[in-house]
Protein backbone atom coordinates (compact mmCIF):
# COMPACT_ATOMS: atom_id res chain seq x y z
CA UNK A 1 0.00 0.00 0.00
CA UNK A 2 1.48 3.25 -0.48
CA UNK A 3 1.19 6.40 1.34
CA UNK A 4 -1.81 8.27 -1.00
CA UNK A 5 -3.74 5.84 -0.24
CA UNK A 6 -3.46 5.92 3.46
CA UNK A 7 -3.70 9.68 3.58
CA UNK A 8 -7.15 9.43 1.33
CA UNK A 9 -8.71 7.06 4.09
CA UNK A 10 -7.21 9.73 6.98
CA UNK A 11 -8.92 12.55 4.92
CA UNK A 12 -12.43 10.51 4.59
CA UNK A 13 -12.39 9.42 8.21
CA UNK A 14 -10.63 11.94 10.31
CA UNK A 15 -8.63 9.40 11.41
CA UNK A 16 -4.64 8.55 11.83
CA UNK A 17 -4.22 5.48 10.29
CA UNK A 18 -2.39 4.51 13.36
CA UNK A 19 -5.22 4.89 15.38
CA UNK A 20 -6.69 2.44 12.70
CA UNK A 21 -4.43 -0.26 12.75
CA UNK A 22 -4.43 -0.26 16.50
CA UNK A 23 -8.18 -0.35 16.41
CA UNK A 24 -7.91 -3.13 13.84
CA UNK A 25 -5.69 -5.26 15.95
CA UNK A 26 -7.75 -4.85 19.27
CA UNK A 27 -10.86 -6.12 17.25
CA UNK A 28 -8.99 -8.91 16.20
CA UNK A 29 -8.38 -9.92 19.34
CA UNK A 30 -10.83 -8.76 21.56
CA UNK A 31 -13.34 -11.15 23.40
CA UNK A 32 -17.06 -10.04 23.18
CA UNK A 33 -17.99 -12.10 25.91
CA UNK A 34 -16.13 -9.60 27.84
CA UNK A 35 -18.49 -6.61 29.25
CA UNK A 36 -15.41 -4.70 30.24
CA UNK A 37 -13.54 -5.42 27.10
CA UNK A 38 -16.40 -4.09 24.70
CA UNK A 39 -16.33 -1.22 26.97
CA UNK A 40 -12.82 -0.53 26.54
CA UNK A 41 -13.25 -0.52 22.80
CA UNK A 42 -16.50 1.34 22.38
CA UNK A 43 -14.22 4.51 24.14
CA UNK A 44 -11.54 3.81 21.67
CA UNK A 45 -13.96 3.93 18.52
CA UNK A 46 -15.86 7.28 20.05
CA UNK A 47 -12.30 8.94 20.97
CA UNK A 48 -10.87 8.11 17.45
CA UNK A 49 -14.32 9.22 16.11
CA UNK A 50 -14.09 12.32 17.94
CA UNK A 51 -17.46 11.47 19.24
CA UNK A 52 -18.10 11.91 23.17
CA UNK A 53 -19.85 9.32 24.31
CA UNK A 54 -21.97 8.93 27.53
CA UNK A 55 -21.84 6.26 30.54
CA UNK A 56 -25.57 4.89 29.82
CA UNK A 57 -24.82 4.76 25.91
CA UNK A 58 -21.30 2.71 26.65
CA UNK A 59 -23.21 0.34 28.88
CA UNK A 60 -26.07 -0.15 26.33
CA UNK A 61 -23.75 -0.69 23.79
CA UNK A 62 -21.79 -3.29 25.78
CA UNK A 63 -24.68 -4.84 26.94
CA UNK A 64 -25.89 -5.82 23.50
CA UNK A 65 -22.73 -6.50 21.78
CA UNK A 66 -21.88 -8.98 24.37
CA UNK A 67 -25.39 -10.71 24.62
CA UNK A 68 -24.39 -11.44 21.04
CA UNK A 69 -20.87 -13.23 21.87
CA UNK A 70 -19.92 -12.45 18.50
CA UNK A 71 -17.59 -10.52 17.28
CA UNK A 72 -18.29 -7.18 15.51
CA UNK A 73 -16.36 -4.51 13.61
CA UNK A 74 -15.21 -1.00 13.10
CA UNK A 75 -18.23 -0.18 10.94
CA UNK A 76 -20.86 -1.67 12.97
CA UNK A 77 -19.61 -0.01 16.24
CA UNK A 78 -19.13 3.47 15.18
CA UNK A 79 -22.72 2.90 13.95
CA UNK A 80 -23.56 2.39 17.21
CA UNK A 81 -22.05 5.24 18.52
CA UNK A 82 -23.16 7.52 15.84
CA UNK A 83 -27.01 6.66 16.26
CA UNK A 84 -27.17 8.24 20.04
């Protein structure tokens, strides 16, 4: 990959791709069973999203993602967050 490309996907979301990869590899190997794990995540996605996000919307979040136990992405996350 070169670097255009990762500065057109910085541009589109707003975010470092750094931030990215490190997002990408805590999905990968995050457990969803895990309330305090999804947790931890759900911060990371708002904070790279520049997106405050509340207590009660973390928990709610949490709550469903890991009555799921499976796993979820990026995408479906920042959805998540977005819809508050």
């Amino acid at each position: 990959m070169n670097d255009a490309f990762f500065k057109k996907i910085e541009n589109k979301t707003g975010v470092k791709m750094d931030q990215l990869f490190e997002l990408a590899n805590a999905f990968q190997h995050a457990d969803f069973n895990d309330e305090q794990t999804v947790k931890k995540l759900v911060r990371q996605v708002a904070s790279a999203a520049g997106k405050p996000i509340t207590k009660d919307m973390e928990e709610k979040i949490a709550k469903t993602v890991t009555a799921k136990g499976e796993k979820i992405d990026y995408q479906t996350l920042s959805n998540m967050i977005n819809k508050k």
